[in-house]
Protein backbone atom coordinates (compact mmCIF):
# COMPACT_ATOMS: atom_id res chain seq x y z
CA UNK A 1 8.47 17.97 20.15
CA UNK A 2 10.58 18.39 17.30
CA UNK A 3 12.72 15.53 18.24
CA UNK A 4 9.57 12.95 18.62
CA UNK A 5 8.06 14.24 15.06
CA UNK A 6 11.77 13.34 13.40
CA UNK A 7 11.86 10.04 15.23
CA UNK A 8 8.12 8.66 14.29
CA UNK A 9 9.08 10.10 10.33
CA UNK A 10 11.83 7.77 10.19
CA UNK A 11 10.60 5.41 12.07
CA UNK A 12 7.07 5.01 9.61
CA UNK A 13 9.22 5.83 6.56
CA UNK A 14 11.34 2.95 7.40
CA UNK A 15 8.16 0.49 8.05
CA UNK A 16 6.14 2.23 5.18
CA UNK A 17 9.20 1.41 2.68
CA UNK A 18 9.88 -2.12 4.54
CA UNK A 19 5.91 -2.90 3.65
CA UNK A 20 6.80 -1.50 -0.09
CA UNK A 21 9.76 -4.09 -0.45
CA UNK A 22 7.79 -7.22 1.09
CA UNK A 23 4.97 -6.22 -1.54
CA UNK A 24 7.56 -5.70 -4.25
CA UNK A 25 9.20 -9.29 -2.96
CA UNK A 26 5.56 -10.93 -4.03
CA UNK A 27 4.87 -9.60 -7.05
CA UNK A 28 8.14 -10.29 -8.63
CA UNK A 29 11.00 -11.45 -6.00
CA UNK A 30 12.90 -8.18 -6.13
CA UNK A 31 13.55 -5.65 -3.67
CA UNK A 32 15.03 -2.78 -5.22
CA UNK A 33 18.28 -1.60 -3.49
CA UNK A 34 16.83 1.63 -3.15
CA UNK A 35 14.71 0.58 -0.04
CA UNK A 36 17.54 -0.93 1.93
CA UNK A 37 19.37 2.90 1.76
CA UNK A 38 16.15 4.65 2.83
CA UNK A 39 15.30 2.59 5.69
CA UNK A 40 19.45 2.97 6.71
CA UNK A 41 19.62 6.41 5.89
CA UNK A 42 16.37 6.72 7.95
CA UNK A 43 17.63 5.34 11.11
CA UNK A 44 20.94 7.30 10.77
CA UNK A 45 19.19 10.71 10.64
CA UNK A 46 16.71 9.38 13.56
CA UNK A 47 19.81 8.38 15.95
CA UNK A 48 21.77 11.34 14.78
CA UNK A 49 18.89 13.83 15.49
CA UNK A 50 18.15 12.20 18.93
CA UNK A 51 21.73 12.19 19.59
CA UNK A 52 22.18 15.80 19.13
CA UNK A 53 19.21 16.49 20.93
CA UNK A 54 20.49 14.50 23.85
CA UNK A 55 17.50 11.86 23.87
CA UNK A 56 19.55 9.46 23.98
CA UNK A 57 17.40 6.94 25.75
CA UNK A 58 15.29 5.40 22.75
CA UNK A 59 18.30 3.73 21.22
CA UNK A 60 21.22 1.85 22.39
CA UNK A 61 24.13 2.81 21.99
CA UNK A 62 25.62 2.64 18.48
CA UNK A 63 27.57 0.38 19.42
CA UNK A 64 25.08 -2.00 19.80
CA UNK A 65 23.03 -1.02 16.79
CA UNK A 66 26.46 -1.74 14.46
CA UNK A 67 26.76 -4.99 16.44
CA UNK A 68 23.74 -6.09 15.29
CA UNK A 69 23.14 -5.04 11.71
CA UNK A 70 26.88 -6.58 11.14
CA UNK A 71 26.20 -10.08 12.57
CA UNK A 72 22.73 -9.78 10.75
CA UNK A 73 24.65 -9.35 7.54
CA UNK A 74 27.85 -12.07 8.39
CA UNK A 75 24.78 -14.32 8.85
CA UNK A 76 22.93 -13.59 5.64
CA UNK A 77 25.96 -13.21 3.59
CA UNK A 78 26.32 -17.16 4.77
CA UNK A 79 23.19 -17.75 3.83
CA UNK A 80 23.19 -15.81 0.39
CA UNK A 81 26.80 -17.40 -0.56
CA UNK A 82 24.55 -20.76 0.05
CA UNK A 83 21.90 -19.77 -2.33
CA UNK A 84 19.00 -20.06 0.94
CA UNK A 85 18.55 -15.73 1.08
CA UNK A 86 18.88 -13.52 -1.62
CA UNK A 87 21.01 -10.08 -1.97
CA UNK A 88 18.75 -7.94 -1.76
CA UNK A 89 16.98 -9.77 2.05
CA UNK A 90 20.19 -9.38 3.29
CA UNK A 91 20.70 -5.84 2.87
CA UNK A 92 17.13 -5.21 4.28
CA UNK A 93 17.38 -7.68 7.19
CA UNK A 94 20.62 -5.86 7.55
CA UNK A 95 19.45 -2.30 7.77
CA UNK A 96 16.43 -3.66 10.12
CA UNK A 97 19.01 -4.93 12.41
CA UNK A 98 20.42 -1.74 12.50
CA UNK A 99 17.14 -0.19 13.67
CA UNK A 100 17.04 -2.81 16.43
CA UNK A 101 20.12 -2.94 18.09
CA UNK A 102 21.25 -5.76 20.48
CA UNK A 103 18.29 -5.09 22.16
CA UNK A 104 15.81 -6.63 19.61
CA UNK A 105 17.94 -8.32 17.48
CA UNK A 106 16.83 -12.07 19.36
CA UNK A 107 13.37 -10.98 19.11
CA UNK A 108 13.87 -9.78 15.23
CA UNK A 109 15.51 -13.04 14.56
CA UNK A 110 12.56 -15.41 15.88
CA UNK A 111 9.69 -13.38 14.41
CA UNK A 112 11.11 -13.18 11.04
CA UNK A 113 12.32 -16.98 11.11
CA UNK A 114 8.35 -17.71 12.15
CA UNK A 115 7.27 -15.64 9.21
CA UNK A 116 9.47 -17.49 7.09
CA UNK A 117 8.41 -20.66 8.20
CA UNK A 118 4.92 -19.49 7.32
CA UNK A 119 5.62 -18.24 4.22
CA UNK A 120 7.52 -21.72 3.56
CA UNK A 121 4.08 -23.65 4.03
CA UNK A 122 1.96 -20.97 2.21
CA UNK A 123 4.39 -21.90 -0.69
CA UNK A 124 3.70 -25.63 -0.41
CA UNK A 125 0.08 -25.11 -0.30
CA UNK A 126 0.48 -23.13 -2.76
CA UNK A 127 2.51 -25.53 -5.13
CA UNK A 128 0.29 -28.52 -3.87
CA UNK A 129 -3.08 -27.21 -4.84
CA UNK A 130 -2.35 -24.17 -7.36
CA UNK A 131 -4.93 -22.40 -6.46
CA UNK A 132 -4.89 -19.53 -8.36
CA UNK A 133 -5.55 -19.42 -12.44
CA UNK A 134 -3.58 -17.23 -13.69
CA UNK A 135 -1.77 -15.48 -11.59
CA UNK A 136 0.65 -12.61 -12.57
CA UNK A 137 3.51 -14.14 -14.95
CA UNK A 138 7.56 -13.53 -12.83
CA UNK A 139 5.10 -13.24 -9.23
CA UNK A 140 6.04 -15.00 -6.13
CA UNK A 141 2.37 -16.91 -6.72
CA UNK A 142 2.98 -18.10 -10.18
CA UNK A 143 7.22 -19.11 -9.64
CA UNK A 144 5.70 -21.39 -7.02
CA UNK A 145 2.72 -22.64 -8.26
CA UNK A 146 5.73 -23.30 -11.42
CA UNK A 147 7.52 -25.51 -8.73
CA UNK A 148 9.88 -23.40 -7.52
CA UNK A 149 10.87 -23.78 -4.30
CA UNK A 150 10.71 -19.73 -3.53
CA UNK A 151 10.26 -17.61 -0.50
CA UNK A 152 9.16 -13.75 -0.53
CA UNK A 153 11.78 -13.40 2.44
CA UNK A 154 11.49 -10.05 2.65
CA UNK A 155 7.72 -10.53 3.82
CA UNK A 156 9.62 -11.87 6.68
CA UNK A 157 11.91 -9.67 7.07
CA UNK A 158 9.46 -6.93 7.48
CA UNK A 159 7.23 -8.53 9.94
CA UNK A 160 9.98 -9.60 11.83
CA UNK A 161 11.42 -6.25 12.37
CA UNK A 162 7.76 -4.72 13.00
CA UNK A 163 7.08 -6.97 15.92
CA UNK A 164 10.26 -5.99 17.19
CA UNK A 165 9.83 -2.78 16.84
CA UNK A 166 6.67 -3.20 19.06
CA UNK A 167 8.89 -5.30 21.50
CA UNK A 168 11.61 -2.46 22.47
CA UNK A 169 8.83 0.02 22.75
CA UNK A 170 9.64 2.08 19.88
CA UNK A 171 5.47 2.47 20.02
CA UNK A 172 5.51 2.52 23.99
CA UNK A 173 3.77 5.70 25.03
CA UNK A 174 6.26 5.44 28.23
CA UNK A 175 9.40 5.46 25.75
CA UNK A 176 7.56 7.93 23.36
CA UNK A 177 7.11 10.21 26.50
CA UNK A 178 10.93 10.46 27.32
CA UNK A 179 10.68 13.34 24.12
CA UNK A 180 8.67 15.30 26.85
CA UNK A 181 11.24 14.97 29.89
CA UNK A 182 13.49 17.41 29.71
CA UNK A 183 11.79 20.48 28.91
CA UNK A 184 9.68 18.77 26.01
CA UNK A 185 12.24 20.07 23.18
């Protein structure tokens, strides 16, 4: 039991503190650095715990999970040397990979591209019909509606990496129930 109670705490902390960044990405298109660490440093207590308690079956191996989270961040370092993706996405796309693995990285990839690609028309609209007053001065909403052309990527990020998460089964009552095989540590 112990196990499965310090896999869902990193497992929320690292959503709860992805949903904190994609908020902090609207209201002012920064996402503290801070957030990328804890949602890292989450997933390497979770796989080191599990690990150590031999349940090894919820992640891949590490192997896989580096894999991932370093082609995640060869791609958005491209795409932050081109000006397209901020820093601070990158590092969070890059410690969401990490959480993923191999396994969900192609399923990470389209969801957060989709979200993106919404978030890209909601800014059009957005600039197009300026439908808000006044909104909050530096805010995702008011750069645009300014004429930038602006994405809260992290938005996407986030969502990307949560319907992923759903995808590999990290929420799968038949993955959550290989904490009980075992013995039921």
């Amino acid at each position: 039991m112990f196990y499965l109670v310090l896999f869902l705490i990193c497992l929320f902390l690292s959503l709860g503190v992805g949903v904190l960044a994609g908020l902090s990405d609207i209201r002012g298109m920064v996402i503290p650095n801070i957030y990328s660490v804890i949602v890292g440093a989450a997933f390497l207590v979770a796989f080191a715990g599990l690990y150590i308690g031999g349940k090894t079956d919820i992640f891949s191996s590490i192997w896989s999970h580096l894999i991932a989270a370093g082609f995640m961040f060869v791609v958005t370092l491209i795409l932050f040397a081109t000006g397209i993706m901020g820093a601070a996405d990158s590092k969070l796309g890059t410690v969401f990979a990490l959480w993923l693995g191999l396994k969900g990285f192609a399923s990470f990839l389209v969801f957060m591209t989709l979200g993106g690609g919404i978030l890209a028309v909601a800014a059009l609209i957005l600039q197009k019909r300026r439908p808000f007053k006044a909104p909050k001065k530096g805010s995702w909403v008011a750069r645009v509606q300014d004429g930038e052309s602006k994405v809260p990527y992290g938005v996407a990020i986030v969502f990307g990496a949560i319907v992923a998460f759903f995808q590999i089964g990290y929420f799968d009552l038949s993955s959550l129930s290989l904490f009980f095989d075992t013995g039921g540590s």
